[in-house]
Protein backbone atom coordinates (compact mmCIF):
# COMPACT_ATOMS: atom_id res chain seq x y z
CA UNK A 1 -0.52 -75.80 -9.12
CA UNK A 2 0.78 -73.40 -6.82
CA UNK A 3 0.23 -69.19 -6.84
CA UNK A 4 2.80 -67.14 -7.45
CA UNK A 5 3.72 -64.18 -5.05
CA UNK A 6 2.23 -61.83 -7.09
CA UNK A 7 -1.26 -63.24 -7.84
CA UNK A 8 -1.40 -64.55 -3.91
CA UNK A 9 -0.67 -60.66 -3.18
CA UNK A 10 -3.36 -59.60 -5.05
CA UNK A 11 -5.55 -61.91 -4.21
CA UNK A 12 -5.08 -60.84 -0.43
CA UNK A 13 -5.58 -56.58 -1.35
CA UNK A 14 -8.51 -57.83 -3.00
CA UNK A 15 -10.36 -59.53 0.28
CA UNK A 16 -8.87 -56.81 2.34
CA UNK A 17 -10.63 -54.16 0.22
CA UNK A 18 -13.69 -56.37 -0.33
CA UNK A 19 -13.59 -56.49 3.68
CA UNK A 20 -13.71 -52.85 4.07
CA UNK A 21 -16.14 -52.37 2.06
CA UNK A 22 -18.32 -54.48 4.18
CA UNK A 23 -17.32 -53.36 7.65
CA UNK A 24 -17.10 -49.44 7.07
CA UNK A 25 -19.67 -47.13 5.36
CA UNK A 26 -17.39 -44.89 2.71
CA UNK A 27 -20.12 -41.89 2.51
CA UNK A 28 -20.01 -40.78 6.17
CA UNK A 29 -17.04 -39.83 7.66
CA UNK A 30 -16.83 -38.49 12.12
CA UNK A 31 -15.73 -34.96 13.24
CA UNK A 32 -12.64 -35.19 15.72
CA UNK A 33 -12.34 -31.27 15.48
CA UNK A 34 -14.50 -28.61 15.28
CA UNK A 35 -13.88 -24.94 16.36
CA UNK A 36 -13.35 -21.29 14.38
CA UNK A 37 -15.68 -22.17 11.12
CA UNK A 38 -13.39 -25.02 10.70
CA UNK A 39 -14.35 -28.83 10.90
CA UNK A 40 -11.79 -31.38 10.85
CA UNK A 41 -12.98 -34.74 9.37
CA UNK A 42 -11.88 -38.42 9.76
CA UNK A 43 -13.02 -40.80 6.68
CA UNK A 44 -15.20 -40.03 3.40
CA UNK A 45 -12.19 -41.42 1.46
CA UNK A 46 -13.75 -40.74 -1.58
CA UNK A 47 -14.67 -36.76 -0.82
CA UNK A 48 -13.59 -34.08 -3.43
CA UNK A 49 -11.95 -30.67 -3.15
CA UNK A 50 -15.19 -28.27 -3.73
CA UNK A 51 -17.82 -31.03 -1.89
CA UNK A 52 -20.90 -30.14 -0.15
CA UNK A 53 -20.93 -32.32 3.00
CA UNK A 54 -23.88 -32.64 4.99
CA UNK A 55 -23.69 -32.20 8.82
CA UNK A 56 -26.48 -33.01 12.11
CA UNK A 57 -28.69 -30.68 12.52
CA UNK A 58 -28.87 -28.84 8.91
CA UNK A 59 -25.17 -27.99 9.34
CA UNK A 60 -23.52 -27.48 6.19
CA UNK A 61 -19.60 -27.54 4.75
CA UNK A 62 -17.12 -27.61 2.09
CA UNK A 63 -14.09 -29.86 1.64
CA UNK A 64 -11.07 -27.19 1.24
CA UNK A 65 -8.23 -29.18 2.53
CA UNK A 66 -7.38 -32.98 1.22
CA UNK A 67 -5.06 -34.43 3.93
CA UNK A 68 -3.48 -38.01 3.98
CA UNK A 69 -6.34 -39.46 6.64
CA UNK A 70 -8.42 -36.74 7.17
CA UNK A 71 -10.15 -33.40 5.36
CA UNK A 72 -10.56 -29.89 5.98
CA UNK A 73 -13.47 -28.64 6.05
CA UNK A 74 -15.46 -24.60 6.46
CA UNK A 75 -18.24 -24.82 7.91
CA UNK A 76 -21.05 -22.26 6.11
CA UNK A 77 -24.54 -23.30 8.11
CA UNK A 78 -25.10 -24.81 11.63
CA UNK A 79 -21.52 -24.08 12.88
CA UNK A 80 -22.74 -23.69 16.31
CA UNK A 81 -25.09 -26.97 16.64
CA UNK A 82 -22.11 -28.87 15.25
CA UNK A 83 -19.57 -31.04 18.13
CA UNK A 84 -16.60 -33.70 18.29
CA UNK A 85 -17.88 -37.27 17.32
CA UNK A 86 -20.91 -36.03 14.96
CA UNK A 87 -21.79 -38.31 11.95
CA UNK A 88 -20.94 -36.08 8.60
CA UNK A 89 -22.13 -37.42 4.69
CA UNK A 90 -21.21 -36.75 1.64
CA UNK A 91 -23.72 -35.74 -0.54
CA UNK A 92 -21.47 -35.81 -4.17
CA UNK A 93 -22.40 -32.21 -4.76
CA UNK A 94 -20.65 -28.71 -5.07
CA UNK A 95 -22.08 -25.96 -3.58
CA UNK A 96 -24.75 -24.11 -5.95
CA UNK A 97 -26.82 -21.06 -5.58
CA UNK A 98 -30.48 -20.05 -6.72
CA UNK A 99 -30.11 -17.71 -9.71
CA UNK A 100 -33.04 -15.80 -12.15
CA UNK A 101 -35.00 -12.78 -12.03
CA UNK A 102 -36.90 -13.95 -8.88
CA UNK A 103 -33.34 -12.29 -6.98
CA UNK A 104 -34.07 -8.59 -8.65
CA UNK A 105 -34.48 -5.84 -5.85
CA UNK A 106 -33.89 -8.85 -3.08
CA UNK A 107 -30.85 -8.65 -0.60
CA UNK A 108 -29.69 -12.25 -0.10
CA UNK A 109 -26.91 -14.19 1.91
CA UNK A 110 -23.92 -15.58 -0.42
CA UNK A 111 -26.29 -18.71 -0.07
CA UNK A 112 -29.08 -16.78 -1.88
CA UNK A 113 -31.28 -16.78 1.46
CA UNK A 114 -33.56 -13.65 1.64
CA UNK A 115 -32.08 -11.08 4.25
CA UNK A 116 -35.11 -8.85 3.76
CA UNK A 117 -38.12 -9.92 5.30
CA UNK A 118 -39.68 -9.97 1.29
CA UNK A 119 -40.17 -14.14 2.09
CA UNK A 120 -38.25 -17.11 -0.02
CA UNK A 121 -36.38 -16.98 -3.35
CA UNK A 122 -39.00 -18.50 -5.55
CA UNK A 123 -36.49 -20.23 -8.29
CA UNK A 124 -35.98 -23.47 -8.97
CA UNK A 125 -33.11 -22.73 -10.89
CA UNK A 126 -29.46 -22.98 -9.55
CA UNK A 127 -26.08 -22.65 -10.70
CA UNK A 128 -22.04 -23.91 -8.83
CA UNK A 129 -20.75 -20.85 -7.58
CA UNK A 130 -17.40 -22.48 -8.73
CA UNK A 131 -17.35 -22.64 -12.65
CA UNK A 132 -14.49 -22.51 -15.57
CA UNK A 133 -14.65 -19.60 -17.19
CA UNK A 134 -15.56 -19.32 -20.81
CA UNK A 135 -12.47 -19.80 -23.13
CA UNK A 136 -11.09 -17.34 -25.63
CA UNK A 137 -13.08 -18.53 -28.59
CA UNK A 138 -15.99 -18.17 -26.82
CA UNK A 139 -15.50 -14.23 -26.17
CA UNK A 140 -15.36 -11.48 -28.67
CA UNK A 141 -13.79 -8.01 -28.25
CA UNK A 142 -14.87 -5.10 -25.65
CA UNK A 143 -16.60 -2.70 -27.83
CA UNK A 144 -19.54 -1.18 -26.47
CA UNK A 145 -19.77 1.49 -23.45
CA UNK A 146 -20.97 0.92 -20.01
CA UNK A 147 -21.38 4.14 -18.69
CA UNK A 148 -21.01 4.95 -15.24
CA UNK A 149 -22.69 9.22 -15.75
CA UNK A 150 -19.16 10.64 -14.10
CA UNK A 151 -17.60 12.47 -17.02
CA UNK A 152 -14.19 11.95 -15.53
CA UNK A 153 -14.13 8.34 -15.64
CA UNK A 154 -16.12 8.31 -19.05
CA UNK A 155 -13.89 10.70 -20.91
CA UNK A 156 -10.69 9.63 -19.58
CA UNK A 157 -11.35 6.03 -18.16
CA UNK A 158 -13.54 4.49 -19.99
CA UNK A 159 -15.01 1.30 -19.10
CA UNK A 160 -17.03 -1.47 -21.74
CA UNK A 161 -19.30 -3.94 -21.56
CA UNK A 162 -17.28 -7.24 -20.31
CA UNK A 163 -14.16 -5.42 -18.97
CA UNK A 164 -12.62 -5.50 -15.54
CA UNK A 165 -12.23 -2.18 -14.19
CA UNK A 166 -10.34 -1.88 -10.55
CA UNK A 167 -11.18 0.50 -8.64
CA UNK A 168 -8.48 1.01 -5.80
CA UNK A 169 -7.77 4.16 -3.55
CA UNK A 170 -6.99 4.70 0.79
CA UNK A 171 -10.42 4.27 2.72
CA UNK A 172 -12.95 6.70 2.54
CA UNK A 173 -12.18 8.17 -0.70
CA UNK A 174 -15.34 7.91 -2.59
CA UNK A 175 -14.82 4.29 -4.39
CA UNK A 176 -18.05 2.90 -3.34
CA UNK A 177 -19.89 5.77 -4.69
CA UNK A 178 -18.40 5.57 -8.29
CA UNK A 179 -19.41 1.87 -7.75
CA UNK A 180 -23.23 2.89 -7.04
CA UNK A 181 -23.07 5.79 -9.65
CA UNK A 182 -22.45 3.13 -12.36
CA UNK A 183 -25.32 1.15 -10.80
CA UNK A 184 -27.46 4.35 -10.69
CA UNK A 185 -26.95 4.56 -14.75
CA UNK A 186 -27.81 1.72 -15.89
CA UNK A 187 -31.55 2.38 -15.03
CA UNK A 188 -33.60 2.08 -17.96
CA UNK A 189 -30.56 0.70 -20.48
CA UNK A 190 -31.09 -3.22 -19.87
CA UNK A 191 -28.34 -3.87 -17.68
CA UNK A 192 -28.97 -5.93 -14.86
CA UNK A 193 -26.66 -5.14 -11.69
CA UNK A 194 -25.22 -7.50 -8.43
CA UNK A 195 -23.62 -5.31 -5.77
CA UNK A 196 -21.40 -8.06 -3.53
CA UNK A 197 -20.93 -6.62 -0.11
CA UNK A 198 -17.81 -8.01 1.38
CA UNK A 199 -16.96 -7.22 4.90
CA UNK A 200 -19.00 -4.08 4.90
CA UNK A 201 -21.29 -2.65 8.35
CA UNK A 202 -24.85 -3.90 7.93
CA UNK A 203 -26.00 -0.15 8.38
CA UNK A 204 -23.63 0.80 5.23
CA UNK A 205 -25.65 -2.09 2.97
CA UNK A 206 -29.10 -0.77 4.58
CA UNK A 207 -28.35 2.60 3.37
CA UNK A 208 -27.41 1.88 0.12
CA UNK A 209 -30.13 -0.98 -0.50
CA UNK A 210 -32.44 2.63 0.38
CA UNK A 211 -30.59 4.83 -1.51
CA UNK A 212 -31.19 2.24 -4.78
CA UNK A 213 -34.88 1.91 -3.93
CA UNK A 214 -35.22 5.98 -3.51
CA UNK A 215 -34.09 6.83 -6.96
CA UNK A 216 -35.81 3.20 -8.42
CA UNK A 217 -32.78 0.94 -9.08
CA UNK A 218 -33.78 -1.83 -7.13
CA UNK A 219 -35.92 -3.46 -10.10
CA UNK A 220 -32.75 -4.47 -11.94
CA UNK A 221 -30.47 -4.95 -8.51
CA UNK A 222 -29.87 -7.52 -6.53
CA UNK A 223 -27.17 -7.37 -3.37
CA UNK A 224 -25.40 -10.04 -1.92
CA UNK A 225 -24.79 -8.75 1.75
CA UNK A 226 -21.61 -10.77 3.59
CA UNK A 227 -21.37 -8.49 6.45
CA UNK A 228 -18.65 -7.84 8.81
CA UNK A 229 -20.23 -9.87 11.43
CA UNK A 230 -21.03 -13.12 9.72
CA UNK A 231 -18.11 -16.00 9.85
CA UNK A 232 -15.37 -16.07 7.61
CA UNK A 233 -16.33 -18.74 4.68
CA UNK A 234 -19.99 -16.47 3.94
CA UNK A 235 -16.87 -13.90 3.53
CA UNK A 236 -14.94 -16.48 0.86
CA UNK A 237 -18.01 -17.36 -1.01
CA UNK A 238 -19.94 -14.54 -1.53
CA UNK A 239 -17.84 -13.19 -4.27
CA UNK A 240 -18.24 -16.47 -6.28
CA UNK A 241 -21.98 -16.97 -5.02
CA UNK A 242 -22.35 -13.29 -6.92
CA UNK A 243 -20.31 -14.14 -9.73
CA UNK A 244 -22.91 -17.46 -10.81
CA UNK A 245 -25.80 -14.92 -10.59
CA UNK A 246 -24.16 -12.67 -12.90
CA UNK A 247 -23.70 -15.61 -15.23
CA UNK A 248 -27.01 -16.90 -15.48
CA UNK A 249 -28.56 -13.63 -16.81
CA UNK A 250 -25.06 -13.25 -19.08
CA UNK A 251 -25.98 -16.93 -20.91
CA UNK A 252 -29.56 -15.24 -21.22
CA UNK A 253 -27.71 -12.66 -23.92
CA UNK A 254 -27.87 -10.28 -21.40
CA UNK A 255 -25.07 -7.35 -20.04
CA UNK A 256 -24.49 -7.59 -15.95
CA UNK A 257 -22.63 -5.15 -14.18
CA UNK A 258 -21.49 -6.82 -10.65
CA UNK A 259 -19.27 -4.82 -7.95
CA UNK A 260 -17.14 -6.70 -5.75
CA UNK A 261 -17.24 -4.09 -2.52
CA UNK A 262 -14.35 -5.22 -1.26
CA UNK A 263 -11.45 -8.07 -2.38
CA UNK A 264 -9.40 -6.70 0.48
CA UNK A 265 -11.73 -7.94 2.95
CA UNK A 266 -12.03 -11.30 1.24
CA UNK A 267 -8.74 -11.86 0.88
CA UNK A 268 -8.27 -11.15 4.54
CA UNK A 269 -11.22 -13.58 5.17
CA UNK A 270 -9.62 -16.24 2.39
CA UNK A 271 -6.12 -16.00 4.69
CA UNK A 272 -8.34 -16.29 7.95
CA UNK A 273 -9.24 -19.67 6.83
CA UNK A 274 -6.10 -20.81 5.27
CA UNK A 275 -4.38 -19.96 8.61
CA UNK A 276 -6.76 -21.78 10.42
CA UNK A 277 -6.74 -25.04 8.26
CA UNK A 278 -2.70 -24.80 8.75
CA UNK A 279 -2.26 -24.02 4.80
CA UNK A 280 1.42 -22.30 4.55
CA UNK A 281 1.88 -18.68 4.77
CA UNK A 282 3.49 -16.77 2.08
CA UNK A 283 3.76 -13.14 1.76
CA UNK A 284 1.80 -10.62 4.01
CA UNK A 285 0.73 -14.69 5.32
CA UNK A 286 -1.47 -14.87 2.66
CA UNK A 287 -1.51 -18.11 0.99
CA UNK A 288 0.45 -18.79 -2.22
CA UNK A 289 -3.13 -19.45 -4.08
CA UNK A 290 -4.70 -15.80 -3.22
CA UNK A 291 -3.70 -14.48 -7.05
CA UNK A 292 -5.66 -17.45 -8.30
CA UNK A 293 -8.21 -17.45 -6.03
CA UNK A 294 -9.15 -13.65 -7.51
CA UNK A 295 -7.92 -14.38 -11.27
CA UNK A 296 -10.41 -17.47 -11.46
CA UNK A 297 -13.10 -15.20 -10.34
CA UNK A 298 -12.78 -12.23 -12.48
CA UNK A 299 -12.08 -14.37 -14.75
CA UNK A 300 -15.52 -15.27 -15.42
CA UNK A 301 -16.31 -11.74 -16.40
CA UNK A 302 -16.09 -10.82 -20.44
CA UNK A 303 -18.21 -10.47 -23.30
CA UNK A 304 -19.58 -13.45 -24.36
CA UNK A 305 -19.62 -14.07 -28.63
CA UNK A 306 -22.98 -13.28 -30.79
CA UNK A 307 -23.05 -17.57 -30.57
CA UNK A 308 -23.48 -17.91 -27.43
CA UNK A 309 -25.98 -15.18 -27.14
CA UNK A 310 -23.45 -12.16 -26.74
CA UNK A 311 -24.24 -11.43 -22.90
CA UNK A 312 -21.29 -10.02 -20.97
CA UNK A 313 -20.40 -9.33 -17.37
CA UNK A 314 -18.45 -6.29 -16.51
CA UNK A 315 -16.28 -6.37 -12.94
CA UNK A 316 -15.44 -3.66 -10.76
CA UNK A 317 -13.76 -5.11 -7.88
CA UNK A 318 -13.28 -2.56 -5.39
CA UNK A 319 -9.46 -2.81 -3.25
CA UNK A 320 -8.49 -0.66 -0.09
CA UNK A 321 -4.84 0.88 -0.11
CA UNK A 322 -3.18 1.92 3.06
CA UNK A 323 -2.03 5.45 2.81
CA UNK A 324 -1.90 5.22 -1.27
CA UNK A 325 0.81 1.91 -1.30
CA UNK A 326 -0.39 0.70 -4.40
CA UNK A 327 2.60 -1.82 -4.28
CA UNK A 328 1.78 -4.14 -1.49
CA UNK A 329 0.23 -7.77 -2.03
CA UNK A 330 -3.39 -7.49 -3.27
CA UNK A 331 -3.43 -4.48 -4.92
CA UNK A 332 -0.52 -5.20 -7.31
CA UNK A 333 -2.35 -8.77 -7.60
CA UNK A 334 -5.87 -7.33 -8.19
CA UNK A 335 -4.36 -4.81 -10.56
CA UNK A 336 -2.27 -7.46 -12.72
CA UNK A 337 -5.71 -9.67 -13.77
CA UNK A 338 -8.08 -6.57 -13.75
CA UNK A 339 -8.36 -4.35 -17.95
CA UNK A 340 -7.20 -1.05 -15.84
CA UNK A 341 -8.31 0.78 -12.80
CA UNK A 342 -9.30 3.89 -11.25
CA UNK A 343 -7.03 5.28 -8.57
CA UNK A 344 -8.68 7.33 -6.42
CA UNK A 345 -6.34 9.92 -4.34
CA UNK A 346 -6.76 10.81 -0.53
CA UNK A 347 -5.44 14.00 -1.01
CA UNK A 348 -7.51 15.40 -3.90
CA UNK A 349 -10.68 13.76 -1.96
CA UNK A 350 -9.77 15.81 1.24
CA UNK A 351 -9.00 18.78 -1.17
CA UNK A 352 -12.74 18.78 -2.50
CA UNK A 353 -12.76 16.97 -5.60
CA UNK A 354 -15.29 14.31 -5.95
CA UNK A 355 -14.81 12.13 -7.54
CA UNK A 356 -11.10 11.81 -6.45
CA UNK A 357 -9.56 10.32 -9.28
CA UNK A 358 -5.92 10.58 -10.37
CA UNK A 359 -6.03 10.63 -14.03
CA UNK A 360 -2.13 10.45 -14.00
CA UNK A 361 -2.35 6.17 -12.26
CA UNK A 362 -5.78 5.53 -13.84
CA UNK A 363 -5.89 3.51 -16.54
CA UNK A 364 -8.21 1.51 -18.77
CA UNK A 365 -6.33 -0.73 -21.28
CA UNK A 366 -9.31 -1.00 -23.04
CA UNK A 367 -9.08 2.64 -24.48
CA UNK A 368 -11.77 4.33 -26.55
CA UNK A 369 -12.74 0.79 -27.95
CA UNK A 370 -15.19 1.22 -25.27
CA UNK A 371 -16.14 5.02 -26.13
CA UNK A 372 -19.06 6.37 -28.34
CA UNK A 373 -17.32 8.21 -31.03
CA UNK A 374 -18.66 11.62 -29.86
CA UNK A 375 -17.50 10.92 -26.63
CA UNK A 376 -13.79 10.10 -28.07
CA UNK A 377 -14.03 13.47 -30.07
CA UNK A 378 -15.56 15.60 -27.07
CA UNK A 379 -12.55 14.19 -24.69
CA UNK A 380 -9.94 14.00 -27.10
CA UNK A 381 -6.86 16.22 -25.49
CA UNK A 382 -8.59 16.28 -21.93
CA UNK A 383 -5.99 13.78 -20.49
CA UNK A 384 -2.71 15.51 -21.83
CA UNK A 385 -4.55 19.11 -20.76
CA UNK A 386 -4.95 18.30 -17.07
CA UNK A 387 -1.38 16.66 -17.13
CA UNK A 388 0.39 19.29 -18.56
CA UNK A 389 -1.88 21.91 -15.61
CA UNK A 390 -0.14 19.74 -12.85
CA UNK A 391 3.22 19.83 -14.47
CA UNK A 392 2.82 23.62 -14.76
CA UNK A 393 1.23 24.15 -11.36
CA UNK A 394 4.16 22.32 -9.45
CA UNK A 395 5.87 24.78 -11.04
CA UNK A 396 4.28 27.69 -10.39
CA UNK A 397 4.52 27.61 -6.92
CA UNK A 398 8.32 28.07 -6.32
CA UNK A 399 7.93 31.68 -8.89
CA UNK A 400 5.12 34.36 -9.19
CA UNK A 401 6.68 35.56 -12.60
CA UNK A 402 4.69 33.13 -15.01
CA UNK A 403 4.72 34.02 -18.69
CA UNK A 404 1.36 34.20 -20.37
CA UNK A 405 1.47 30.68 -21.69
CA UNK A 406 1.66 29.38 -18.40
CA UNK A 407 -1.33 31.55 -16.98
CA UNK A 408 -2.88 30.15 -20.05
CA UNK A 409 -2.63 26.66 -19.60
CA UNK A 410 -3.42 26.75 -15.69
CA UNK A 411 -6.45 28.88 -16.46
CA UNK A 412 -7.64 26.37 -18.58
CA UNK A 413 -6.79 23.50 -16.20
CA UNK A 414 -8.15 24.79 -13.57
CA UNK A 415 -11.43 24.99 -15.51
CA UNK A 416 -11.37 21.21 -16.54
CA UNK A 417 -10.78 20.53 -12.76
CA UNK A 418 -13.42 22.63 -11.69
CA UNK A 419 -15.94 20.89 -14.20
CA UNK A 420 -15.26 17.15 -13.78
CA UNK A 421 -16.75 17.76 -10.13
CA UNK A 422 -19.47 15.53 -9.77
CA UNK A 423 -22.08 15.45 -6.90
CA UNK A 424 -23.30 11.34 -6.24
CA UNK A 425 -26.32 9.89 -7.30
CA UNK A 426 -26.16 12.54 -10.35
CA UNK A 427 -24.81 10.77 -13.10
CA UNK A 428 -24.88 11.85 -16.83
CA UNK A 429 -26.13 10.54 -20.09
CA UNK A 430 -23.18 10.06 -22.70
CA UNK A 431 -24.77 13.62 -24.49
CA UNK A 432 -25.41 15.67 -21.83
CA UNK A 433 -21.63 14.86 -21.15
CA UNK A 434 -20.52 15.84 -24.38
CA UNK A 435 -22.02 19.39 -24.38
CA UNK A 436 -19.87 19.66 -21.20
CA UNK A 437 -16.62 18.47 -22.78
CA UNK A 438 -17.21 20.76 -25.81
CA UNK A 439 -17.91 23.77 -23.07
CA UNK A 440 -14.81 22.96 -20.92
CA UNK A 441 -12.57 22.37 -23.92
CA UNK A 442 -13.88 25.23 -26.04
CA UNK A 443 -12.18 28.14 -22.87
CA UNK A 444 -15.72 30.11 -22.59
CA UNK A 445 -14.86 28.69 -18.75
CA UNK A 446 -11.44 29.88 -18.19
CA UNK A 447 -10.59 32.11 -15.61
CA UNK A 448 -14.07 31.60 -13.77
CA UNK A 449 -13.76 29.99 -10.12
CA UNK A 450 -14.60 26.97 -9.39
CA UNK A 451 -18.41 27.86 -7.99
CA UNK A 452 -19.07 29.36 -10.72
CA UNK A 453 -17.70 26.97 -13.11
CA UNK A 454 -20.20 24.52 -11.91
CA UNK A 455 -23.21 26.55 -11.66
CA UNK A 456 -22.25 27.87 -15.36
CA UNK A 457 -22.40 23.94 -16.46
CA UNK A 458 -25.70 23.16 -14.66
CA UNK A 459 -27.43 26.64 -16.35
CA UNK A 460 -25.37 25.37 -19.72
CA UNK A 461 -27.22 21.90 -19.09
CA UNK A 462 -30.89 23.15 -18.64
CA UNK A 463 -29.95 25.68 -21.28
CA UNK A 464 -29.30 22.66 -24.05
CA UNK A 465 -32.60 20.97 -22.50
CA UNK A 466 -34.90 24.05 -23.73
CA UNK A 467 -33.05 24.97 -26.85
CA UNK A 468 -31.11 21.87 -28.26
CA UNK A 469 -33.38 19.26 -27.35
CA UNK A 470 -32.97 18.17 -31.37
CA UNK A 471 -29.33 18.55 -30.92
CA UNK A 472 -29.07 16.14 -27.55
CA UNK A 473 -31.93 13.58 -29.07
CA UNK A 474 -29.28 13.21 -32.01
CA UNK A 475 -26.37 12.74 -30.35
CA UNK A 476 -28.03 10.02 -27.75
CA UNK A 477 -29.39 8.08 -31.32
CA UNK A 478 -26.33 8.35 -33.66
CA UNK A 479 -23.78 8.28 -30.56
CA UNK A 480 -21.37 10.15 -33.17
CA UNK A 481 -20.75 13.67 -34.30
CA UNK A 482 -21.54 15.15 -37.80
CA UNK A 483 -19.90 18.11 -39.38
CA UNK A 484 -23.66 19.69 -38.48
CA UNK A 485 -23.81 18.65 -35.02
CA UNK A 486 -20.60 19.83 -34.43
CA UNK A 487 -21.32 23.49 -35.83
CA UNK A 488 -24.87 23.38 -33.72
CA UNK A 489 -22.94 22.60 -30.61
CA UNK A 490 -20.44 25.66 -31.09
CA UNK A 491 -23.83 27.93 -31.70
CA UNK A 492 -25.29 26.69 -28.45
CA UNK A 493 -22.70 27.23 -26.34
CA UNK A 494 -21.77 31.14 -28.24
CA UNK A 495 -25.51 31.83 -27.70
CA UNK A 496 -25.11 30.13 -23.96
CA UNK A 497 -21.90 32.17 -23.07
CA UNK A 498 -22.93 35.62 -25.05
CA UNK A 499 -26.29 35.50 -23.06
CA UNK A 500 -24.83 35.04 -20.09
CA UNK A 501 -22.48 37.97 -20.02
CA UNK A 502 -25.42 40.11 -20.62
């Protein structure tokens, strides 16, 4: 009997593909391209979006683009050894990262290779910087405080364990240093810390990898350094390379606090390669996938449920403005995944204030979930206080005739200006900040300039120290205020204020 077309056609695809198989290796594929970070590679049918391929010479790459007869590939080790015609294999993995405890006080390359001089990582354990992030009945509410010590982002921006905080202002307004002021305050409170340095001078990193070891952070710190003068992809990954760190001490049960320093850079380093593997340009030629490039990772930051161990990551990506345009590409992306964020004004920073933020654009959607209760209490009306001084001062410039509500109110504002100064590296505990609310709020300050409204805090400070040691050891235990602690607050700060006009 004869075949019919259809059984003689497959027949034929099936010695044509049996042929193949024998003439032409399927796990090694040539390079035809090579130039900017960027390999272009003919064969490895069978290579994924996300593969590790492995190159001559210890050269290393990952498959980004999937084209008809040929892939896309960055290049993240041995670009320079690497040339036209070179054999390239697929080695079936994604790219992973060493993760533990042995990375506390190291700096490291988004690879996790040591940067300084301590010697090798010595873990065994590694974890895909890509991952899914953990579904929604796998997270539980934000409800406890991560303090950063500034008592204008505590009282009036609070951020909690497992919430994404943005903080976005111009350039060199002070958002680094709220960054490493939250880092600063978690010493001693179990929270570990990864500061991701994206794009940043290798001097900057080196003095704040000192700073950290001066005041005896590094024990719980580790810094992923992507400097301004290494390629492109260690640019793309180090975020994510960060992120799987975090996550392996967050599956431990344990909080992380990890600082993304900045997404602006990596977004300009995520469009540098898009360009270059001739992706389409979309707005501001960024590629249509930048939003979920940046959702999937900050994604991966929340508060894990008490199954599966209650860890949590908290994010505080960091995003540069140009001259305050909150409105262009990344920043409204950034700010439509992130739980709120901290705008930071140019004009108040060149005006003295430190730190610079605009409580009018800040926001934390989060609220006072993520407050102590005596911190809700102690900041209660501060917000709608400082608004209403603006709204009045805007005023009182066009008219010298104010009525003596009006000299009221901006005597009073000017106070809780003057008082949510902050110098760095000096951050609070959540009681210590409380006294000052309760001093600010209660008008013994009103009037005073701004000097002295400081100096008056720091005596007010030592003052509760010597005398309401009780008082402060109370408030940091039962993180709430009684109808007692309440009435021992208002004698320390009569016997404070009546002293001090003696």
């Amino acid at each position: 009997m004869g075949m019919n077309p259809r059984e003689m056609a497959s027949l034929l695809v099936k010695e044509i593909e049996e042929s193949e198989a024998k003439d032409i290796d399927r796990s090694v594929g040539t390079v035809v391209a090579v130039g900017d970070g960027i390999a272009t590679v003919y064969g490895l049918p069978e290579a994924m979006l996300g593969e590790l391929l492995s190159f001559p010479h210890g050269g290393k790459g990952l498959v980004m683009n999937l084209n008809e007869d040929s892939l896309g590939v960055v290049l993240l080790k041995g670009a320079e050894a690497i040339s036209e015609g070179d054999p390239v294999s697929s080695t079936g993995e994604v790219l992973e990262v060493k993760v533990g405890d042995a990375l506390l006080g190291r700096v490291v390359s988004p690879l996790a290779e040591p940067l300084d001089g301590l010697g090798p990582i010595q873990s065994d354990r590694k974890l895909p910087i890509e991952r899914i992030a953990p579904g929604v009945m796998e997270r539980e509410s934000v409800s406890v405080p991560l303090e950063t010590g500034l008592v204008a982002i505590d009282s009036m921006v609070p951020i909690g364990r497992g919430q994404r905080e943005l903080i976005i202002g111009d350039r060199q307004t002070g958002k680094t240093s709220i960054a490493i002021d939250a880092i600063v305050n978690q010493k001693g409170k179990g929270v570990y810390c990864v500061y991701v340095a994206i794009g940043q001078k290798n001097s900057s990193v080196a003095a704040i990898h000192e700073r950290l070891r001066s005041l005896g952070c590094l024990s719980y710190v580790t810094i992923v350094n992507a400097s301004a003068s290494r390629p492109s992809p260690e640019l793309y990954i180090a975020p994510f390379a960060g992120m799987a760190m975090a996550e392996e001490w967050m599956e431990e049960g344990k909080d992380v606090l990890i600082v993304f320093d900045d997404l602006s850079k990596h977004a300009v380093a995520y469009r540098a390669l898009s360009l270059l593997l001739r992706r389409s340009p979309g707005r501001e030629a960024y590629p249509g996938d930048i939003f979920y490039l940046h959702s999937r990772l900050l994604e991966r930051s929340c508060k894990l449920s008490k199954e599966r161990g209650g860890g949590s990551i908290t994010a505080l990506p960091i995003v540069e403005t140009q001259a305050g345009d909150i409105s262009s590409y990344i920043p409204t992306n950034v700010i439509s995944i992130t739980d709120g964020q901290i705008f930071l004004s140019a004009d108040r920073f060149q005006a003295g204030f430190r730190p610079a933020i605009d409580s009018g654009l800040s926001v934390s959607r989060v609220g006072s979930a993520a407050q102590t209760k005596a911190m809700k209490e102690a900041s209660r009306s501060l917000k709608i206080n400082l608004a209403s001084y603006r709204e009045n001062l805007s005023f009182a410039q066009f008219g010298s005739d104010l009525d003596s509500e009006t000299k009221k109110i901006l005597a009073h504002g000017s106070a809780l200006e003057a008082g949510l100064r902050q110098v760095n590296y000096a951050p609070l505990p959540m009681e210590e900040q409380v006294i000052v609310l309760f001093a600010l709020q209660s008008g013994y300050l009103d009037g005073r300039k701004d000097e002295e409204v400081s100096t008056l805090l720091a005596e007010l400070l030592e003052f509760a120290k010597d005398r309401g040691s009780e008082l402060l050891a109370a408030l940091r235990e039962k993180k709430a205020l009684s109808d007692e602690s309440r009435k021992r607050i208002g004698d320390l700060l009569e016997l404070f204020f009546t002293k001090e006009k003696k």
